[in-house]
Protein backbone atom coordinates (compact mmCIF):
# COMPACT_ATOMS: atom_id res chain seq x y z
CA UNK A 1 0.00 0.00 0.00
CA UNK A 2 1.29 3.56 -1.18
CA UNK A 3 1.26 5.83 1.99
CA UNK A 4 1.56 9.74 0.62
CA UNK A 5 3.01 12.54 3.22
CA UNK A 6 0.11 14.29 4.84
CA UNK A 7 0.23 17.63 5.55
CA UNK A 8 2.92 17.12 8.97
CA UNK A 9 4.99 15.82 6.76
CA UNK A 10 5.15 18.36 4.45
CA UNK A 11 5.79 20.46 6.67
CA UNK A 12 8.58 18.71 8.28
CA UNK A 13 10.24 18.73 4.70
CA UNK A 14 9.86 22.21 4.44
CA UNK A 15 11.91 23.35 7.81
CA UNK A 16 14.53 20.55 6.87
CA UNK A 17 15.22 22.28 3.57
CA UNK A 18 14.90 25.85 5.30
CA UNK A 19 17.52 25.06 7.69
CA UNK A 20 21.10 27.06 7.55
CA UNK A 21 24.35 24.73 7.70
CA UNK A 22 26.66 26.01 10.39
CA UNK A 23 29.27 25.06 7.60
CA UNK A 24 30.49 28.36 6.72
CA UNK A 25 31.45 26.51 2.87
CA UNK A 26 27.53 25.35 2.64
CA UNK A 27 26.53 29.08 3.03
CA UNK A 28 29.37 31.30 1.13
CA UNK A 29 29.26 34.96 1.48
CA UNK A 30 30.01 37.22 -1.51
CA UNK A 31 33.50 37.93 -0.25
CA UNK A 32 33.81 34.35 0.10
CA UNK A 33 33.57 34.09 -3.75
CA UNK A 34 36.13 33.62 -6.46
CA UNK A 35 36.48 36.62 -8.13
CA UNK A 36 35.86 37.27 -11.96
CA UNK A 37 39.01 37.09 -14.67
CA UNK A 38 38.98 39.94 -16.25
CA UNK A 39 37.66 40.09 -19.94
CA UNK A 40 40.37 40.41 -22.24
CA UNK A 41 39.88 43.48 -24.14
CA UNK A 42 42.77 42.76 -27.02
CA UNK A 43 45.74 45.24 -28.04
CA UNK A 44 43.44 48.34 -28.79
CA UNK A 45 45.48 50.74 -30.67
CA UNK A 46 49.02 50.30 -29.81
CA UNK A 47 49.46 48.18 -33.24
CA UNK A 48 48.09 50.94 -35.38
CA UNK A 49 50.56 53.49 -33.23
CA UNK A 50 53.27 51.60 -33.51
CA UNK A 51 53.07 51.19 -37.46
CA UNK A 52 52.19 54.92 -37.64
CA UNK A 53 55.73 55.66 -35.89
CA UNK A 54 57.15 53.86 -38.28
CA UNK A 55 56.00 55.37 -41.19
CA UNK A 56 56.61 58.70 -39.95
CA UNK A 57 60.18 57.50 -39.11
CA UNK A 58 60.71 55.94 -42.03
CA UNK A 59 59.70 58.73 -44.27
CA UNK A 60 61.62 61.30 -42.49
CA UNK A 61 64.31 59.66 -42.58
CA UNK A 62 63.84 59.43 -46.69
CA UNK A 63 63.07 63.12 -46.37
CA UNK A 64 65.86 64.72 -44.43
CA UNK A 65 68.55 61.61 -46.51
CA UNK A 66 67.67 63.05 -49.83
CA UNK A 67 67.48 66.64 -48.68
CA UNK A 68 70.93 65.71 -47.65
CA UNK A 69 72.07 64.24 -50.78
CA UNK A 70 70.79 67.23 -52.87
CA UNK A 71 72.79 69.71 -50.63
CA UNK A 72 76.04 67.48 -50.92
CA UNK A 73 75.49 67.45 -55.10
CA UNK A 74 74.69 71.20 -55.24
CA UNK A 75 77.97 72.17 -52.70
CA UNK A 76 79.39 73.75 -55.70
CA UNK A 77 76.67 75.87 -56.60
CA UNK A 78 76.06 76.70 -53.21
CA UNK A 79 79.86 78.12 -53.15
CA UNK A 80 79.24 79.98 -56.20
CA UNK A 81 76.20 81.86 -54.78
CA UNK A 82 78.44 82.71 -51.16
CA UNK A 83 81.52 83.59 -53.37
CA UNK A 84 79.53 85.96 -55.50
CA UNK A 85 76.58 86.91 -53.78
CA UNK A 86 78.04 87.48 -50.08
CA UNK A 87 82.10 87.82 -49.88
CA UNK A 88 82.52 89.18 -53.01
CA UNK A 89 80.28 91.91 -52.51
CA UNK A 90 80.95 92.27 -48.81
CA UNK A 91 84.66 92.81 -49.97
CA UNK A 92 83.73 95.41 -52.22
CA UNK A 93 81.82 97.69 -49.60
CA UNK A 94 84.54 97.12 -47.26
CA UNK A 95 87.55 99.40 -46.01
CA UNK A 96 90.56 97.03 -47.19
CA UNK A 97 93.09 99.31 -48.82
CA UNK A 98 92.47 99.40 -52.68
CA UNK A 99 95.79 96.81 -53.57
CA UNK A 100 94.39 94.45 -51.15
CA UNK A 101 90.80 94.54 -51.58
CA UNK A 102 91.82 93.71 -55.58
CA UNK A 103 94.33 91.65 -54.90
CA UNK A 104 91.44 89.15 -52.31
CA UNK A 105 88.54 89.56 -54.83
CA UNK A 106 90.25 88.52 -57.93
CA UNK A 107 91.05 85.24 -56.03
CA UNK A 108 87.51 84.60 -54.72
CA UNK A 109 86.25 85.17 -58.45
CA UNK A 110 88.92 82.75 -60.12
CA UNK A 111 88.12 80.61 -57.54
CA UNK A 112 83.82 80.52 -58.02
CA UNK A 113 84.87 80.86 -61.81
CA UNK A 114 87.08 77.15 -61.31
CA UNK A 115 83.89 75.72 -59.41
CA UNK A 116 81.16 76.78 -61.83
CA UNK A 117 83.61 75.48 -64.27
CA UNK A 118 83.56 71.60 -63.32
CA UNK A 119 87.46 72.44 -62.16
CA UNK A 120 86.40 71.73 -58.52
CA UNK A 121 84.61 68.96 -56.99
CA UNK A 122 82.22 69.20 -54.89
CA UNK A 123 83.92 67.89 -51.93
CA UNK A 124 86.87 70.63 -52.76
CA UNK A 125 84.09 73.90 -52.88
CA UNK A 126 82.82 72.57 -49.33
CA UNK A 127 86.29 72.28 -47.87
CA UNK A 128 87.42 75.83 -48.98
CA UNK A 129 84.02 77.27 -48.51
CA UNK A 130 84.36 75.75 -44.56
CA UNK A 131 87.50 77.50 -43.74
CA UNK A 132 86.64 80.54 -46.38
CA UNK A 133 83.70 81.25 -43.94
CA UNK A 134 85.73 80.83 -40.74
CA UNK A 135 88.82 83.01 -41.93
CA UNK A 136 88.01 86.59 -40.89
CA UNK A 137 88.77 87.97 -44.22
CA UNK A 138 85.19 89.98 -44.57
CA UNK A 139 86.27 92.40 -41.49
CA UNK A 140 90.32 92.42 -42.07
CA UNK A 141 89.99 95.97 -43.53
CA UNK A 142 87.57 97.62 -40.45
CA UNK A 143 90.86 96.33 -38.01
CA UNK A 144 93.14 98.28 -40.66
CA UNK A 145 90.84 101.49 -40.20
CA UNK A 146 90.97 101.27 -36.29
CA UNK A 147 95.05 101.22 -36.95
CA UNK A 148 94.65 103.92 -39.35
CA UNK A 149 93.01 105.96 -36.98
CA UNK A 150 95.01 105.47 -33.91
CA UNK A 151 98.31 106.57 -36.00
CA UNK A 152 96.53 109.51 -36.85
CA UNK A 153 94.96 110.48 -33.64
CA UNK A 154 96.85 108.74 -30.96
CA UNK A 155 100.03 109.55 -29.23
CA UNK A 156 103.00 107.39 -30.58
CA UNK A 157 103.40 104.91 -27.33
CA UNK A 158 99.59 104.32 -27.30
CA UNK A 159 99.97 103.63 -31.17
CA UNK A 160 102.33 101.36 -30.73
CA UNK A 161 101.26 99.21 -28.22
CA UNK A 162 97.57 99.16 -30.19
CA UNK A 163 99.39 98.33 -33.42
CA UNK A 164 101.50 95.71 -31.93
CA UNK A 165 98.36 93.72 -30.41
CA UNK A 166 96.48 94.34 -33.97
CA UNK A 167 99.31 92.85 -35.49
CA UNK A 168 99.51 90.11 -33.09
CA UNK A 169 95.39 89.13 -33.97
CA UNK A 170 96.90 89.33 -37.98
CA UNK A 171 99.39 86.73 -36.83
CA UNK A 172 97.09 84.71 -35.28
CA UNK A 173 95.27 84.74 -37.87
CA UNK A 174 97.83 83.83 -40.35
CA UNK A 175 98.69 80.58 -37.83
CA UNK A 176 94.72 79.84 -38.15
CA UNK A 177 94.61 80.64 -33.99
CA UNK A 178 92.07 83.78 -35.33
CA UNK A 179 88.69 83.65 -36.32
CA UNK A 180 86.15 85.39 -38.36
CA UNK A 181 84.21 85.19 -34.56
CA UNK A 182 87.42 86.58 -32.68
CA UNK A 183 87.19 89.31 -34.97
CA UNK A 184 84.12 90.35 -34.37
CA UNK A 185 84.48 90.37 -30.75
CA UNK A 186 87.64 92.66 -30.97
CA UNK A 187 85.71 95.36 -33.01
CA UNK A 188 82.56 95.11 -31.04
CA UNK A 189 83.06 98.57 -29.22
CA UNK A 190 83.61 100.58 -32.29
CA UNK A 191 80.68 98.61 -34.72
CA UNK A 192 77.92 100.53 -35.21
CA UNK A 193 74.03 98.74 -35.27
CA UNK A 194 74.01 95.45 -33.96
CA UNK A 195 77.23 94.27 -32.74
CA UNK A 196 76.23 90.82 -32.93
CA UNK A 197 75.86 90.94 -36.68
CA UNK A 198 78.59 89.18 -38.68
CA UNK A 199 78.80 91.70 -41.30
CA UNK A 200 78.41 94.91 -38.79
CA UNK A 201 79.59 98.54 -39.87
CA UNK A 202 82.54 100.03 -38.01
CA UNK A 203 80.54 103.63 -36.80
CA UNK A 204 81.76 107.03 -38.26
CA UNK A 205 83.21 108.60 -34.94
CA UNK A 206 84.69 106.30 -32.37
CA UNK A 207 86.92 107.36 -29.38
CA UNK A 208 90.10 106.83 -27.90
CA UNK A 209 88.89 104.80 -25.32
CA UNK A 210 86.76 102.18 -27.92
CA UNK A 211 89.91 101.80 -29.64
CA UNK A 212 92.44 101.15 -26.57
CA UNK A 213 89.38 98.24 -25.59
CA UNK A 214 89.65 96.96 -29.07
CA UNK A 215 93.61 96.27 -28.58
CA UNK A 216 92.68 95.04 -25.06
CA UNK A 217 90.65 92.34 -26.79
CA UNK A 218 93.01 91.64 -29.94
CA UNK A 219 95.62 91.16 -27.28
CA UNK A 220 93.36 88.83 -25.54
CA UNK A 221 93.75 86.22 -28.73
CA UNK A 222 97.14 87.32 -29.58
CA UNK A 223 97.86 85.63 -26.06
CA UNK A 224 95.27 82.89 -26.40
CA UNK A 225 97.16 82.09 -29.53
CA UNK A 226 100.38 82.16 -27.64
CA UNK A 227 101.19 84.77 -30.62
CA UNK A 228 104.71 86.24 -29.27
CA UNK A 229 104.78 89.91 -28.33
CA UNK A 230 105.90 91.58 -30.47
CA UNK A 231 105.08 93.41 -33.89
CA UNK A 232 104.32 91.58 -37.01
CA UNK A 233 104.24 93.54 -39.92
CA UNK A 234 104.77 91.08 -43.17
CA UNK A 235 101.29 89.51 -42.71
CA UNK A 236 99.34 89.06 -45.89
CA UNK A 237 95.71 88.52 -46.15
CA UNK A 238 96.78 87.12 -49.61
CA UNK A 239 98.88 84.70 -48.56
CA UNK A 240 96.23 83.44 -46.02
CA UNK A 241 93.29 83.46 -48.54
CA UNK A 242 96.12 80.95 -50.98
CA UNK A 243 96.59 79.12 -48.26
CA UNK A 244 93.47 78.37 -46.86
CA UNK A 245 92.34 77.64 -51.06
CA UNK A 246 94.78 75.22 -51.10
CA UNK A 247 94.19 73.36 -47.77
CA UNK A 248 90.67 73.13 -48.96
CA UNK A 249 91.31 71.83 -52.42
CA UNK A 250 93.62 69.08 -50.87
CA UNK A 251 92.00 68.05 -47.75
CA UNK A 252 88.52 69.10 -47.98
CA UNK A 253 86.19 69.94 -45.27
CA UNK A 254 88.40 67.20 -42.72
């Protein structure tokens, strides 16, 4: 015979399944539970950055490599344009004596003649152009009219000891201890404008104080140089502008 739960036995069931385990793993908290991996989200956009670097790094690298290669092709044409266009007509405007001044731009034309010729490589133009550039040829005549006017309006011992230490810088020069830069430092209290400029004016009027600080500095490098002291007076810009052709021609820009 089939005996079915009655209505105390149901109920009996019902508390049993009710009832909380004391077994703190039967009943787990929320704390209790494992947490979540998190969901993989995949490499975003560092792939698309990384290949846009590239590009840009390869194409500038194209860019500025042919820009480069142009400018080493064209080094003779770019010496023709400074010859002609900048020294060449600096030199004219400038206060060299009228033998000298002649004597420096019939060089620098033979010599952007010989380049626009073919008679030059182009490793040869950039070598003399380098040391054309650093040679303080464009301001070698403003020094002579500082000494010009200290003979003429100094006493004879100042003269002398401001022509010695111009001489000295001349020396310097010659020994390639003297700089286009030096130069312009030593004539910076009698330029007129801005000093700073490379091709700056000497001013109309200067005193005897300027000039005595502009043979303060050319003795400066005249000692830097370890230039003796003494006066030099057989120093050629000519000579130094053949010189510094030739050392170009046969060593270029090293």
């Amino acid at each position: 015979m089939i005996r079915f739960p009655g209505i105390h036995d149901l109920a009996f069931m019902s508390m049993s399944d009710g009832e909380i385990s004391d077994d703190p793993a039967a009943n787990p908290t929320p704390e209790m539970l494992p947490e979540k991996p998190p969901a993989h989200s995949g490499p975003g956009c560092f792939p698309a950055v990384l290949a846009a670097t590239l590009l840009m790094g390869m194409a500038l690298f194209l860019t500025f490599g042919f820009a480069g290669y142009l400018i080493f092709q064209k080094r003779g044409d770019l010496a023709v344009r400074t010859l002609r266009g900048t020294m060449v007509s600096a030199l004219e405007q400038s206060r060299m004596t009228p033998d000298l001044k002649s004597a420096i731009i019939g060089r620098l034309t033979t010599l952007a003649d010989d380049i626009e010729a073919g008679k030059v490589e182009n490793w040869q133009a950039g070598g003399v152009m380098n040391r054309l550039i650093q040679a303080p040829i464009l301001r070698w005549g403003d020094l002579q009219a500082v000494d010009v006017w200290a003979m003429e309006n100094m006493d004879a011992a100042s003269y002398q000891e401001t022509h010695k230490q111009f001489t000295r810088f001349f020396r310097a020069a010659e020994l390639d201890r003297g700089i286009a830069s030096d130069l312009q430092d030593i004539l910076r209290p009698v330029t007129g404008g801005d000093p700073n400029l490379m091709l700056g004016q000497l001013r109309i009027v200067y005193t005897e104080a300027e000039v005595l600080e502009v043979a303060m500095r050319a003795k400066i490098v005249g000692d830097r140089a370890e230039i003796p002291d003494q006066v030099f007076e057989n120093v050629s810009l000519t000579v130094v502008v053949d010189r510094l052709i030739e050392t170009g021609m046969r060593d270029g820009a090293t």
